[in-house]
C-alpha atoms as a PDB file:
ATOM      1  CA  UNK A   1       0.000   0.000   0.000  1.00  0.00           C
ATOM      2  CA  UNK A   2       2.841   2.272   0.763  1.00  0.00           C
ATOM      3  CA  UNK A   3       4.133   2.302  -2.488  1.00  0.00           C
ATOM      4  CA  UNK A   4       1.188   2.949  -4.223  1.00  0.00           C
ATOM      5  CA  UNK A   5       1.156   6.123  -2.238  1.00  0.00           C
ATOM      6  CA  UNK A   6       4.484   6.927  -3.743  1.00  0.00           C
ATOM      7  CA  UNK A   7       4.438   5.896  -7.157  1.00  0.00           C
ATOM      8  CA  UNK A   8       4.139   8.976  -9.546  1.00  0.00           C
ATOM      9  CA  UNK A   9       3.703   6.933 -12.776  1.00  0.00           C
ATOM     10  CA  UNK A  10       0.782   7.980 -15.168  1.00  0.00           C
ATOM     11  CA  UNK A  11       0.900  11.647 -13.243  1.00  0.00           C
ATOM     12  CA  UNK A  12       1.687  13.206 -16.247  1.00  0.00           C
ATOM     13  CA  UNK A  13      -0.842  11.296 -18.945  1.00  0.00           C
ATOM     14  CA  UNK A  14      -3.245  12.752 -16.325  1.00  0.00           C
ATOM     15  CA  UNK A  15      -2.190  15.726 -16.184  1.00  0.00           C
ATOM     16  CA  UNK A  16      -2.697  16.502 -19.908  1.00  0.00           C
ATOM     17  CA  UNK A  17      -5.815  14.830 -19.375  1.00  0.00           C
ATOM     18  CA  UNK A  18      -6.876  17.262 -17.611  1.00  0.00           C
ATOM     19  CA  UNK A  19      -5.046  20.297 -19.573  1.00  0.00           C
ATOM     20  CA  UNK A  20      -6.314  19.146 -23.165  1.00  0.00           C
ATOM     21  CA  UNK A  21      -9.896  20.946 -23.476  1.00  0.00           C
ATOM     22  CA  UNK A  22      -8.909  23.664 -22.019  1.00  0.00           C
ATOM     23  CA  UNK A  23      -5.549  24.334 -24.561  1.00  0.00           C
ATOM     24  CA  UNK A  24      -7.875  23.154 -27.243  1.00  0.00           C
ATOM     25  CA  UNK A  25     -10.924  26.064 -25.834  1.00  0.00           C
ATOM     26  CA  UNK A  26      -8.566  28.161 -26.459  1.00  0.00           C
ATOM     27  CA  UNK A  27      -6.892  27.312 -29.957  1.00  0.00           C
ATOM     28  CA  UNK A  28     -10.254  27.332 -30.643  1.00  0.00           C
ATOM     29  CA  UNK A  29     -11.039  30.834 -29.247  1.00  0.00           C
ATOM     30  CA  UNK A  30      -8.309  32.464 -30.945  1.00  0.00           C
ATOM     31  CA  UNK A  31      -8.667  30.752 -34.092  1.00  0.00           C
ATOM     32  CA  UNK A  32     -12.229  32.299 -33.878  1.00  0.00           C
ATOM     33  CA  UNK A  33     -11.234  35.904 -32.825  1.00  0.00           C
ATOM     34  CA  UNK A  34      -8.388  36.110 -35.904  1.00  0.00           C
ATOM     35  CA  UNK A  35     -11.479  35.193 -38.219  1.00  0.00           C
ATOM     36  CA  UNK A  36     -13.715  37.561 -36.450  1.00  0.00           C
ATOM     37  CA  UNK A  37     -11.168  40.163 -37.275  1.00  0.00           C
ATOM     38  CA  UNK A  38     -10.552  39.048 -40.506  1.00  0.00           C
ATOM     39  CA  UNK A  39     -14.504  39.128 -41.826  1.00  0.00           C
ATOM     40  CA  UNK A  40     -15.046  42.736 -40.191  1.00  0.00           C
ATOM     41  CA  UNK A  41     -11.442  43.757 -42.588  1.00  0.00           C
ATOM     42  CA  UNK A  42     -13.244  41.984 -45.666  1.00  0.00           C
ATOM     43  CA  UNK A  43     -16.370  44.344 -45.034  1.00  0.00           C
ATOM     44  CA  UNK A  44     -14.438  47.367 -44.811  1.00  0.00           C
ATOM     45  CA  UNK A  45     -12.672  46.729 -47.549  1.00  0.00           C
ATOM     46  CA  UNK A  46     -15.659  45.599 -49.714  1.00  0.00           C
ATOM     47  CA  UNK A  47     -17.003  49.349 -48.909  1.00  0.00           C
ATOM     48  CA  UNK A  48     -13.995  50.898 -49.968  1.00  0.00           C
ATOM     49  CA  UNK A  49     -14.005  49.209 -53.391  1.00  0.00           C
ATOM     50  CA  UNK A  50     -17.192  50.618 -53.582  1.00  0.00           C
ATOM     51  CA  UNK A  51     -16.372  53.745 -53.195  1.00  0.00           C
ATOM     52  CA  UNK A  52     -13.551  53.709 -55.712  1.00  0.00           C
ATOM     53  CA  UNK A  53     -15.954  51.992 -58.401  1.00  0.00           C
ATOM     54  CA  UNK A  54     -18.299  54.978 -57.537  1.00  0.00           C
ATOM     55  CA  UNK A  55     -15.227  57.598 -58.184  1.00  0.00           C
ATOM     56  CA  UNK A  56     -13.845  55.868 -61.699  1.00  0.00           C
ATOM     57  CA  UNK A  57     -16.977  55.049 -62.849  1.00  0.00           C
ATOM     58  CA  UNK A  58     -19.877  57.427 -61.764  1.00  0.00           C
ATOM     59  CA  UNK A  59     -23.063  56.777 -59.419  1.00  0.00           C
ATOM     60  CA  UNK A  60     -24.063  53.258 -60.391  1.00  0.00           C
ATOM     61  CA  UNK A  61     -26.370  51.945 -57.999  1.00  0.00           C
ATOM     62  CA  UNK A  62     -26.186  48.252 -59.623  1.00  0.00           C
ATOM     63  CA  UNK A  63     -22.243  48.623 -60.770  1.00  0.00           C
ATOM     64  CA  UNK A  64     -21.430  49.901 -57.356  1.00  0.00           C
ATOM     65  CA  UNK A  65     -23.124  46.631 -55.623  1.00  0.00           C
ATOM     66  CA  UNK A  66     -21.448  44.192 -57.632  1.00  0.00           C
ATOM     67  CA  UNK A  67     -18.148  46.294 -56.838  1.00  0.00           C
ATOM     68  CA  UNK A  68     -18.806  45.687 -53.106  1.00  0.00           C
ATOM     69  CA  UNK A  69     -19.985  42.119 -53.178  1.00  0.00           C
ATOM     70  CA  UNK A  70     -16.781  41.066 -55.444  1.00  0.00           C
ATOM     71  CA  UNK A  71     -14.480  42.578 -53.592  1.00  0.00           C
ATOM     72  CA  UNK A  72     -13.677  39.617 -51.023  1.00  0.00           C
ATOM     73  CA  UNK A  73     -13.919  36.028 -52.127  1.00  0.00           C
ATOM     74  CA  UNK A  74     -16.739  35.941 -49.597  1.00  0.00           C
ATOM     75  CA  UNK A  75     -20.671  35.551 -50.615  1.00  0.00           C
ATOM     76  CA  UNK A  76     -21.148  36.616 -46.746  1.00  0.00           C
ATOM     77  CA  UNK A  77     -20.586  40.195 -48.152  1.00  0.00           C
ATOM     78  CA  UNK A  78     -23.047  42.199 -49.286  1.00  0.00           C
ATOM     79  CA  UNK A  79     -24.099  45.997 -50.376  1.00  0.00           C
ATOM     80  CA  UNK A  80     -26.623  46.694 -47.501  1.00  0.00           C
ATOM     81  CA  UNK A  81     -27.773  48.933 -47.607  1.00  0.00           C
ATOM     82  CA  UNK A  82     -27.412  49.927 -51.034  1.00  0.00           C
ATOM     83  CA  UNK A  83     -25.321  52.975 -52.120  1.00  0.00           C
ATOM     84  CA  UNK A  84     -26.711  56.494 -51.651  1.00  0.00           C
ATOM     85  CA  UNK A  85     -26.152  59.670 -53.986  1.00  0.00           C
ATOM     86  CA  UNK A  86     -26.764  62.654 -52.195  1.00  0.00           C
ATOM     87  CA  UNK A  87     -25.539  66.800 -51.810  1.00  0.00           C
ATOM     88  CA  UNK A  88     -23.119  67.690 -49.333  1.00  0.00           C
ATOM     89  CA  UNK A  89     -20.803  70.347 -47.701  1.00  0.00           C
ATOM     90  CA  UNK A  90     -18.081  69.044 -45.981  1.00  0.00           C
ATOM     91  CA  UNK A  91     -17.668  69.885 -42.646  1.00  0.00           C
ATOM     92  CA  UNK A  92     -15.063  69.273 -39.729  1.00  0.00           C
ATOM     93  CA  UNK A  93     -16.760  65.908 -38.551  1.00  0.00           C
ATOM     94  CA  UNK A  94     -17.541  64.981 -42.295  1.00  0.00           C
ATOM     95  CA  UNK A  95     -19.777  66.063 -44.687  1.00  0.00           C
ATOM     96  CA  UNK A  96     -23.335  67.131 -44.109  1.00  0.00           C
ATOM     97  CA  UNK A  97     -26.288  66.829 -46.477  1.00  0.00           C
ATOM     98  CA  UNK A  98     -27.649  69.632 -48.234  1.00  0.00           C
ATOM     99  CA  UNK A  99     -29.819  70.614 -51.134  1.00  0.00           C
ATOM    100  CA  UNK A 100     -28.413  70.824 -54.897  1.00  0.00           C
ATOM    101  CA  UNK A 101     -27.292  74.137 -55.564  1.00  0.00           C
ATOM    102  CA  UNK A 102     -26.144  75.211 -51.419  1.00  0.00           C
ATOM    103  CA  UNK A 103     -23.177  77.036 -51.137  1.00  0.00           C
ATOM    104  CA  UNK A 104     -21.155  75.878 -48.723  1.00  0.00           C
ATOM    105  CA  UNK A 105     -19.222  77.467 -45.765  1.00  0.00           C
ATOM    106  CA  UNK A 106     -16.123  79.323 -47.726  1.00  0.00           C
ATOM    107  CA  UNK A 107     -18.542  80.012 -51.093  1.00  0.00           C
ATOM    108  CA  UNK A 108     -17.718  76.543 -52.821  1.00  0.00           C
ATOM    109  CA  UNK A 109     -21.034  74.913 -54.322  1.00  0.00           C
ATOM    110  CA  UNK A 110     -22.536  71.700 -52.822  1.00  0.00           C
ATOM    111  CA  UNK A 111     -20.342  68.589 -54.203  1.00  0.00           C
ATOM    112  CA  UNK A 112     -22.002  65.436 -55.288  1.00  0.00           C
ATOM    113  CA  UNK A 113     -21.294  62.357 -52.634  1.00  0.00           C
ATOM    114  CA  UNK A 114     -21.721  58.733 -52.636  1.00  0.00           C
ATOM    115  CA  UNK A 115     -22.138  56.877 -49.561  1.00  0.00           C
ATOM    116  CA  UNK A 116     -21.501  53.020 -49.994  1.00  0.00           C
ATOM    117  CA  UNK A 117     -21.987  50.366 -47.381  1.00  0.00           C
ATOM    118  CA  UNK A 118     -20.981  46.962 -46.957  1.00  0.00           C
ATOM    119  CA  UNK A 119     -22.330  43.962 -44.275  1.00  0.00           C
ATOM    120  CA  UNK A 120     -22.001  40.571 -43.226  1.00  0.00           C
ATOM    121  CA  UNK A 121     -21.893  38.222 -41.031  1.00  0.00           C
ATOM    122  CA  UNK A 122     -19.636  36.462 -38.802  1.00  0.00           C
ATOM    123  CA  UNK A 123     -20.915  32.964 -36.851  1.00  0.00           C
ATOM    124  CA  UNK A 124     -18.335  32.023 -33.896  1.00  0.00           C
ATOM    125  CA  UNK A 125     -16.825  28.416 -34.685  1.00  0.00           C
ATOM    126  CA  UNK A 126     -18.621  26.842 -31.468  1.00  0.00           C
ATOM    127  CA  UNK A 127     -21.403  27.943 -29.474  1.00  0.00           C
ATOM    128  CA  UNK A 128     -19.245  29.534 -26.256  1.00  0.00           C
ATOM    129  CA  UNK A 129     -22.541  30.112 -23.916  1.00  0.00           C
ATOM    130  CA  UNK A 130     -21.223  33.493 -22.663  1.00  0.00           C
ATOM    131  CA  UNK A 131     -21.360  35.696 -25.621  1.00  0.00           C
ATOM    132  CA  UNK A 132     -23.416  35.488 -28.752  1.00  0.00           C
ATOM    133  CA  UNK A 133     -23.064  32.928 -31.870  1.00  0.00           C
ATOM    134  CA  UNK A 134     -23.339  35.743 -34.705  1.00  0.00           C
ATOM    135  CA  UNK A 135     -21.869  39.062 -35.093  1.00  0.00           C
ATOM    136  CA  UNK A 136     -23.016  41.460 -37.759  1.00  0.00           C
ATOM    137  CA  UNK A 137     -20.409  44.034 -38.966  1.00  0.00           C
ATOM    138  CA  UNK A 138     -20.994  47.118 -40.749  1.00  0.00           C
ATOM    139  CA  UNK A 139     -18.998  49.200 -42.912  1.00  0.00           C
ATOM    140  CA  UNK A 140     -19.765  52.675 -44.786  1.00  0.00           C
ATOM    141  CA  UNK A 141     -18.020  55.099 -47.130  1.00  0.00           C
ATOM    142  CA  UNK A 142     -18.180  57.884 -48.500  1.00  0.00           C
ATOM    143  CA  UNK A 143     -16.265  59.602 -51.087  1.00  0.00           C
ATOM    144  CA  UNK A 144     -17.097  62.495 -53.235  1.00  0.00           C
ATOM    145  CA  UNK A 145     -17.866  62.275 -57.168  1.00  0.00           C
ATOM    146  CA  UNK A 146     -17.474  66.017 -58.161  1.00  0.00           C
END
């Protein structure tokens, strides 16, 4: 009996028994945070591509859509809401929205903006019962077209 007391064999195989889930939780957990990260990039960039089809090309609603949703290799991207063509001064926080034909602050005439946006969706690898299963990122901009 005494040197069953004493005999450390097997200590370690239970050991990483024990350790296993939890290195694998988290391999798991940061696998899942890197592609969080790396959908909410692909929406920002998909609204950026937008934008740059709206400033070589003109306002195309349709053209500008297709822009944003081939952007990424992803199908979770899409144009949502759908580009906007709109009047605007631009101000110290951005640009705000005015009628055609404003002048602006300084005497410059009202410029002609697009607004694009881009969303999708992310779903977590696992279901982690502390914080939620789907994440939905948004992206906008806006860039003027003359």
């Amino acid at each position: 009996m005494r040197a069953a007391i004493h005999d450390e064999r097997g200590v370690a195989a239970i050991e990483f028994g024990i350790m296993i889930p939890i290195l694998s939780l988290m391999v798991v957990s940061v696998t899942d945070i890197g592609l969080a990260v790396f959908r909410k990039m692909q929406v920002e960039d998909a609204a950026q591509a937008g934008a740059q089809y709206a400033i070589i090309h003109g306002f195309d609603a349709s053209g500008i859509s297709s822009a944003v949703t081939s952007a990424t290799n992803s199908t979770a991207v899409t144009a949502s809401p759908g580009p906007v063509k709109f009047y605007g001064c631009p101000t110290g926080t951005g640009v705000s929205v005015v009628s055609a034909g404003t002048v602006c602050t300084g005497g410059a005439q009202a410029g002609t903006y697009a607004t694009v946006s881009a969303q999708a969706t992310y779903y977590t690898l696992i279901n982690y019962q502390i914080i939620a299963v789907a994440y939905t990122y948004n992206a906008q901009s806006t860039t003027r077209l003359q």
